[in-house]
Protein backbone atom coordinates (compact mmCIF):
# COMPACT_ATOMS: atom_id res chain seq x y z
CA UNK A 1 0.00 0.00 0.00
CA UNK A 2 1.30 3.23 -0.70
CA UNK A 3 1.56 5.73 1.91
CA UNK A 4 1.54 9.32 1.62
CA UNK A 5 4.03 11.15 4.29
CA UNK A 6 5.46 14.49 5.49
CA UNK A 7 4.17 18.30 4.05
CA UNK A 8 2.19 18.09 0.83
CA UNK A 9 0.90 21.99 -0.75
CA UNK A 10 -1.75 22.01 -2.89
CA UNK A 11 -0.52 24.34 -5.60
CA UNK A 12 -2.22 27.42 -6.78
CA UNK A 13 -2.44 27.99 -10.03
CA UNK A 14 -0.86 31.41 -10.82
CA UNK A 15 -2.35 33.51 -13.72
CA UNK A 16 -1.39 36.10 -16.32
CA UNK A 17 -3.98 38.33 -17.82
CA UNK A 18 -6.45 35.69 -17.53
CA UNK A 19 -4.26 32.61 -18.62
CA UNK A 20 -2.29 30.27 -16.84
CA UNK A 21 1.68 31.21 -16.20
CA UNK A 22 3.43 28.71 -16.49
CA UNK A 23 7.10 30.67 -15.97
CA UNK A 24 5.51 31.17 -12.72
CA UNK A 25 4.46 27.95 -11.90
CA UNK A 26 8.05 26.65 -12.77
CA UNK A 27 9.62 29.32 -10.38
CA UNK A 28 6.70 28.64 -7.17
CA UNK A 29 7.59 24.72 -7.38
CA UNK A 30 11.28 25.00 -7.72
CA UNK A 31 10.75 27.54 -4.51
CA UNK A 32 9.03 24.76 -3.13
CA UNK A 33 10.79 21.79 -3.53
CA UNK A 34 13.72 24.16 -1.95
CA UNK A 35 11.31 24.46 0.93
CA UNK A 36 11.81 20.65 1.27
CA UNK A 37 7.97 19.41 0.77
CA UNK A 38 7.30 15.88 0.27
CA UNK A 39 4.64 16.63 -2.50
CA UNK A 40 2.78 18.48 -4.56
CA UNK A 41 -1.16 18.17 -4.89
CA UNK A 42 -2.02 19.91 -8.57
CA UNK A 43 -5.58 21.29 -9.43
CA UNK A 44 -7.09 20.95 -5.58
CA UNK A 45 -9.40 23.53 -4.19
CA UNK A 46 -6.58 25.92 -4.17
CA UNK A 47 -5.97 25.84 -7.32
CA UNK A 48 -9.14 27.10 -8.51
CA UNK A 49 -9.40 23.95 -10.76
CA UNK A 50 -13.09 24.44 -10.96
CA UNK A 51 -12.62 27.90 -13.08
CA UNK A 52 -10.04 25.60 -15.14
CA UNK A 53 -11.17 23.44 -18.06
CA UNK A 54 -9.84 19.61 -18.16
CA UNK A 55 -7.46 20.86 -20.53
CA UNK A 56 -6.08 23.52 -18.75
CA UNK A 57 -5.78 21.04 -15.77
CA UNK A 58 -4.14 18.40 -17.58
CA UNK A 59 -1.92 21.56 -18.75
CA UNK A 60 -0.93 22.05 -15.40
CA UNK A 61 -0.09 18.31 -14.50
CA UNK A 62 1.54 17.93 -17.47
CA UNK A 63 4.19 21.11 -16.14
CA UNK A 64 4.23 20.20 -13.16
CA UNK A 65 5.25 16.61 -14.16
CA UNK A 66 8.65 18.05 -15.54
CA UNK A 67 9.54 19.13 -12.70
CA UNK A 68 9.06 16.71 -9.97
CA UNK A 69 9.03 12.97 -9.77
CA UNK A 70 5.70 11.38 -10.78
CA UNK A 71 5.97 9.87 -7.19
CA UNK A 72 5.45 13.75 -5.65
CA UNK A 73 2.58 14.35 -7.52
CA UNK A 74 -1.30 13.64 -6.51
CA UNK A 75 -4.06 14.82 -8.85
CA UNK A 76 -7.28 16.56 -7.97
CA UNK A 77 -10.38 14.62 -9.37
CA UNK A 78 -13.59 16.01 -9.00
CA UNK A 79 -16.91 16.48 -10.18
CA UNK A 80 -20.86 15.43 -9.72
CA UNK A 81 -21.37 13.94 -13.73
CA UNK A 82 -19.56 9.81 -12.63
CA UNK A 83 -19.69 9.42 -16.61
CA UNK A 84 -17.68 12.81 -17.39
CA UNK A 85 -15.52 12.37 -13.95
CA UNK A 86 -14.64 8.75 -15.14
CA UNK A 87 -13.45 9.54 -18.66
CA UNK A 88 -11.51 12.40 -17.12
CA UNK A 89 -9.84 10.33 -14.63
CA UNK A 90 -8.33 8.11 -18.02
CA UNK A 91 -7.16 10.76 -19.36
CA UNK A 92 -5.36 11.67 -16.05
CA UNK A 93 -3.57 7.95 -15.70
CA UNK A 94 -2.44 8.22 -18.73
CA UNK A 95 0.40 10.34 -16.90
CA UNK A 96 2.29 8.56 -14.07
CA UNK A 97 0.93 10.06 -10.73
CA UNK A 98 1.16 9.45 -7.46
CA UNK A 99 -2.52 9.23 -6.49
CA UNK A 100 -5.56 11.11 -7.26
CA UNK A 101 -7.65 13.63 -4.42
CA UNK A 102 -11.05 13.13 -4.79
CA UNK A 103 -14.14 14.72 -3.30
CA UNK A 104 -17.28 13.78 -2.45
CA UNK A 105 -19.59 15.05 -5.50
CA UNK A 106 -20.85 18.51 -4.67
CA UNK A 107 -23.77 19.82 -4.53
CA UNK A 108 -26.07 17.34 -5.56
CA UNK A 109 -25.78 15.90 -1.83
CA UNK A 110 -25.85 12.27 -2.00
CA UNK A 111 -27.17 9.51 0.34
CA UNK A 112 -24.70 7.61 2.42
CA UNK A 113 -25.01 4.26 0.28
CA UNK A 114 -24.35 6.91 -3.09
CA UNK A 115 -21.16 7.96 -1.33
CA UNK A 116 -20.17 4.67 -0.89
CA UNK A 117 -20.85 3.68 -4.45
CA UNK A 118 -19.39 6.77 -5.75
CA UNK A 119 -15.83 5.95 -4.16
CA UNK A 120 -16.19 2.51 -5.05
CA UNK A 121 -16.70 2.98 -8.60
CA UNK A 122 -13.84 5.73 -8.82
CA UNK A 123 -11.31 3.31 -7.06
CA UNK A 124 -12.46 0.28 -9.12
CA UNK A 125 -11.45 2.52 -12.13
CA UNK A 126 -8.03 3.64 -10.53
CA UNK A 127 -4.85 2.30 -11.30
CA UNK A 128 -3.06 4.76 -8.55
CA UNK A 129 -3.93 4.78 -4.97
CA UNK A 130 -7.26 6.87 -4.02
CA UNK A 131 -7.21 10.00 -1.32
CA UNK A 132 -10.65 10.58 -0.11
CA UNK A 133 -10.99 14.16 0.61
CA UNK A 134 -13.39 14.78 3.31
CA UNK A 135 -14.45 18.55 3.18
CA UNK A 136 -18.05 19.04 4.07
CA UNK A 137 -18.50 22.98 4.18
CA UNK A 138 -17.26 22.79 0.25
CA UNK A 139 -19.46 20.22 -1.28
CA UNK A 140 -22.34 20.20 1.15
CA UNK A 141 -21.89 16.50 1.83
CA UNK A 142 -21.22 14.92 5.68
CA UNK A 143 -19.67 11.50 6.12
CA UNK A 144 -21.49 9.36 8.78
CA UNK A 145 -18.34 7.31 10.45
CA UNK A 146 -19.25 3.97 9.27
CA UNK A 147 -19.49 5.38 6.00
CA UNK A 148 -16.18 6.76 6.02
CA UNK A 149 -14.78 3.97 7.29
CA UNK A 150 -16.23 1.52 4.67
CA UNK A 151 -14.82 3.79 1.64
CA UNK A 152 -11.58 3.58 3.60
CA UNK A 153 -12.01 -0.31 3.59
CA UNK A 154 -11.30 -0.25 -0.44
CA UNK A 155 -7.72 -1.55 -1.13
CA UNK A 156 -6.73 1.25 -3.71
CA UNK A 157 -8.03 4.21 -1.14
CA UNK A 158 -4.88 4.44 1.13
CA UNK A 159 -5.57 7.88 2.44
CA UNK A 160 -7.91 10.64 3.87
CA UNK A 161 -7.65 14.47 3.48
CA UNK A 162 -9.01 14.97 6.76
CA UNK A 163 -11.41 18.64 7.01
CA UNK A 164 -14.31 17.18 8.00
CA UNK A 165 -14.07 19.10 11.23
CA UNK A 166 -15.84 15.79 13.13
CA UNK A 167 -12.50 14.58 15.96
CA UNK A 168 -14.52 11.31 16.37
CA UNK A 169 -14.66 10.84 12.79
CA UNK A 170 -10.63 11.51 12.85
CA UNK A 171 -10.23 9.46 15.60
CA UNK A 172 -11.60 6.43 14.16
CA UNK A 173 -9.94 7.05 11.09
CA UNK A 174 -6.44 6.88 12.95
CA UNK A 175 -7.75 3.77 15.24
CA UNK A 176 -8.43 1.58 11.96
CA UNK A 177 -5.48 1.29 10.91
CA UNK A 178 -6.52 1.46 7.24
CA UNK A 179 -4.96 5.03 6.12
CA UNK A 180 -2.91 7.29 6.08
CA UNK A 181 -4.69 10.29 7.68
CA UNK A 182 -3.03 14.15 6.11
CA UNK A 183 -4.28 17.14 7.79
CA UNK A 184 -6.18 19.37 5.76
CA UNK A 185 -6.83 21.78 8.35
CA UNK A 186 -3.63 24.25 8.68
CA UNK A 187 -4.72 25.20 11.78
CA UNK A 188 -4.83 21.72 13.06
CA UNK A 189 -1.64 20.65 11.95
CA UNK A 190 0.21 20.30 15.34
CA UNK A 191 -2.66 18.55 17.15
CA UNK A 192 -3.48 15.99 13.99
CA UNK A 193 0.30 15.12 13.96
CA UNK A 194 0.47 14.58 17.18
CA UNK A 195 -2.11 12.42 17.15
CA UNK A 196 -0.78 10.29 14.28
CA UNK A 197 -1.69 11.72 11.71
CA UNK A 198 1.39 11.08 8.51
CA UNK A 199 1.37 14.68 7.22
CA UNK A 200 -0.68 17.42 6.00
CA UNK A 201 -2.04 19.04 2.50
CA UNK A 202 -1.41 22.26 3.50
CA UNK A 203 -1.54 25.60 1.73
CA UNK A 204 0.01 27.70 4.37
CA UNK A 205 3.10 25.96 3.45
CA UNK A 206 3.56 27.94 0.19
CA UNK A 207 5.30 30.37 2.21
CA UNK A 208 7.93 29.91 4.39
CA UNK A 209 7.39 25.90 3.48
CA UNK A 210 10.54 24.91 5.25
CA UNK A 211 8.99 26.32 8.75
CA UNK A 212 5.94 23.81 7.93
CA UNK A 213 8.61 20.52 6.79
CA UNK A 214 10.62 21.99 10.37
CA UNK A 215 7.35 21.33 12.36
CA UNK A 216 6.41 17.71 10.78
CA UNK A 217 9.99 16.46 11.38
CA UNK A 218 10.23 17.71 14.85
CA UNK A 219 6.98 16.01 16.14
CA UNK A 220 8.26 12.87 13.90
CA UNK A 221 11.47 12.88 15.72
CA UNK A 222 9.31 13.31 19.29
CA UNK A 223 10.58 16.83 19.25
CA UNK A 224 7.27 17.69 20.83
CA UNK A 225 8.50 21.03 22.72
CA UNK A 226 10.52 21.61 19.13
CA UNK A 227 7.64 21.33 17.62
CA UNK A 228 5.34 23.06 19.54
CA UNK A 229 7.56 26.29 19.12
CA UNK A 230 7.44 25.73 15.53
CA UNK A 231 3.71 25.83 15.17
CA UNK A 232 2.92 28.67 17.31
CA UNK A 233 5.94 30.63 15.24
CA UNK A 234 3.75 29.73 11.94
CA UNK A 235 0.03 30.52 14.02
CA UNK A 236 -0.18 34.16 13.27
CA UNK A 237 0.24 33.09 9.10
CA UNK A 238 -1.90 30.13 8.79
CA UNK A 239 -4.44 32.66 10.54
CA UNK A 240 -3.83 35.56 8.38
CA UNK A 241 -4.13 33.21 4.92
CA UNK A 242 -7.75 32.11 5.66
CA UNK A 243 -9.00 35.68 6.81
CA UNK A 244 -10.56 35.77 3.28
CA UNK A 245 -11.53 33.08 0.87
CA UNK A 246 -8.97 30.61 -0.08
CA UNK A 247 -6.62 31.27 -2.59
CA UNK A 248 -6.83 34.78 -2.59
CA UNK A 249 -4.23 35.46 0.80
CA UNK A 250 -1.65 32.74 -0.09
CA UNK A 251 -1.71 34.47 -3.83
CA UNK A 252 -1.32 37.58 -2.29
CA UNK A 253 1.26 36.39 -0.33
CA UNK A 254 3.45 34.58 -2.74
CA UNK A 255 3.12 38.16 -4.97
CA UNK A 256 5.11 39.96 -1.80
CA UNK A 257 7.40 37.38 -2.25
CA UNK A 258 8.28 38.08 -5.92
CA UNK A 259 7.15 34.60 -7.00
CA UNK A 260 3.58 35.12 -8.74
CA UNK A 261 1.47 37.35 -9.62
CA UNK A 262 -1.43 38.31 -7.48
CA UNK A 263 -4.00 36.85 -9.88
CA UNK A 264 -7.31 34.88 -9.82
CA UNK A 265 -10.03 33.88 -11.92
CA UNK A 266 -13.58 35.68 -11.33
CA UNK A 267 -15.55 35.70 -9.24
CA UNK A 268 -12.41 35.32 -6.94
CA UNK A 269 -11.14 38.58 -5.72
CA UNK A 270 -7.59 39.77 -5.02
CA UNK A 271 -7.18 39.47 -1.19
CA UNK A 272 -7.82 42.77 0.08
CA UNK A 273 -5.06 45.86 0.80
CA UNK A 274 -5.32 45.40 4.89
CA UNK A 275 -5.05 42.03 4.04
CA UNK A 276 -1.55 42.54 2.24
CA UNK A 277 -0.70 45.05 4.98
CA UNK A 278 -1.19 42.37 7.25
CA UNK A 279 0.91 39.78 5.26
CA UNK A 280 3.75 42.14 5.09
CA UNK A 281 4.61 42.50 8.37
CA UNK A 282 3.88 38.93 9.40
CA UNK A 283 6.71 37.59 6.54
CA UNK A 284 9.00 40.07 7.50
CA UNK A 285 8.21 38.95 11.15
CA UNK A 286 9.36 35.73 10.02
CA UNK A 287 12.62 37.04 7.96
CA UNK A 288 13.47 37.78 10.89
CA UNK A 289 13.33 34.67 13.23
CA UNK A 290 14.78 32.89 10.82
């Protein structure tokens, strides 16, 4: 079984007058390999994949793919059409990937049997491992905990984006013994390590992502106190980039850093001038500690 370890970001996708920049996604994964991250997660929430088309996505993957080992690389697979989600997913493993991130289908709010069928048929049709990403405030859908744990019970889904804000659910998850649980909750990342979790999806760790591989390693080591100190150092950032809708701060502050544009795709906005105010002095807060 595979197993997915250590500080995983799920890229943005930077823009240029509307299309995709792709000298600027070069230079933001170079920075973060640099950083030291374990993986990349291309075309995730944060990427605004669903103001992409399927070609633009593949686009992306395909770039990305150039740059870092096939093994470092999970794709985002979602959708609510199973016949259009299904032929996208070929065209996906037709490139080697690590694994594929995949939602419950929003919107349409399914019933708990549908969810299990859903993942069922996806990871039937898999050829790479399957991480279920449980995020109920973005596609309107709750696990129950023996549901959860019954898509987890599939041999090809090997992990669980956990932001499904329910500890019980999290805590069963870690008790099976059947996945890999990653922290998709930046917030959370101390306390979900601690408690086993393997790692986190995190887009905090854009910026300053060696702090954020720093803080995994210590508590993996048993550096608790380390650790601790870490995360409270990175507390005032992961705050500041979810003051307004995700990706809009971590854009805004990878632009302060020289390394994109501060770009999105309507109806996102451009995070707002306190905001960047605010982003200033906490980076330079952290030039300086380090």
């Amino acid at each position: 079984m595979s197993s997915f370890q250590g500080i995983w970001v799920p890229l943005v996708t930077p823009f240029h007058n509307s299309a995709i920049d792709f000298v600027g996604l070069q230079r933001l994964v170079s920075h973060l390999l640099e950083g030291g991250i374990d993986g990349i997660v291309v075309c995730g929430t944060t990427a605004e994949a669903a103001a992409l088309s399927k070609h633009e996505q593949l686009a992306v993957l395909d770039a990305v793919l150039e740059l870092v080992p096939a093994q470092r690389v999970v794709m985002g697979l979602a959708g609510n059409n199973l016949t259009e989600l299904l032929q996208f997913q070929s065209e996906i493993l037709k490139r080697p990937v690590a694994g594929l991130l995949v939602p419950p289908p929003y919107y349409i709010r399914p019933s708990q049997a549908g969810l299990e069928a859903f993942f069922n048929t996806v990871a039937d049709a898999s050829s790479v491992p399957i991480i279920v990403y449980d995020i109920p405030y973005r596609t309107g859908v709750v696990f129950e905990q023996a549901t959860l744990l019954n898509v987890v019970a599939h041999e090809r889904v090997v992990a669980v984006k956990d932001c499904g804000g329910n500890q019980a659910n999290t805590l069963a998850l870690l008790g099976s013994g059947n996945v890999d649980v990653l922290c998709g909750e930046d917030n959370q990342i101390f306390s979900a390590l601690c408690l086993g979790a393997t790692g986190a999806i995190a887009a905090s760790a854009h910026v300053h992502p060696e702090l954020f591989v720093a803080l995994y390693q210590q508590i993996r080591d048993n550096q608790l106190a380390a650790g601790r100190a870490t995360f409270f150092q990175l507390v005032p950032l992961i705050h500041s980039l979810f003051m307004e809708p995700n990706p809009a701060p971590v854009k805004s502050a990878l632009a302060i850093e020289g390394l994109i544009s501060d770009e999105l795709r309507a109806p996102m906005q451009r995070g707002s001038e306190s905001l960047k105010v605010r982003l200033q002095h906490i980076l330079k807060g952290l030039e300086n500690s380090n």
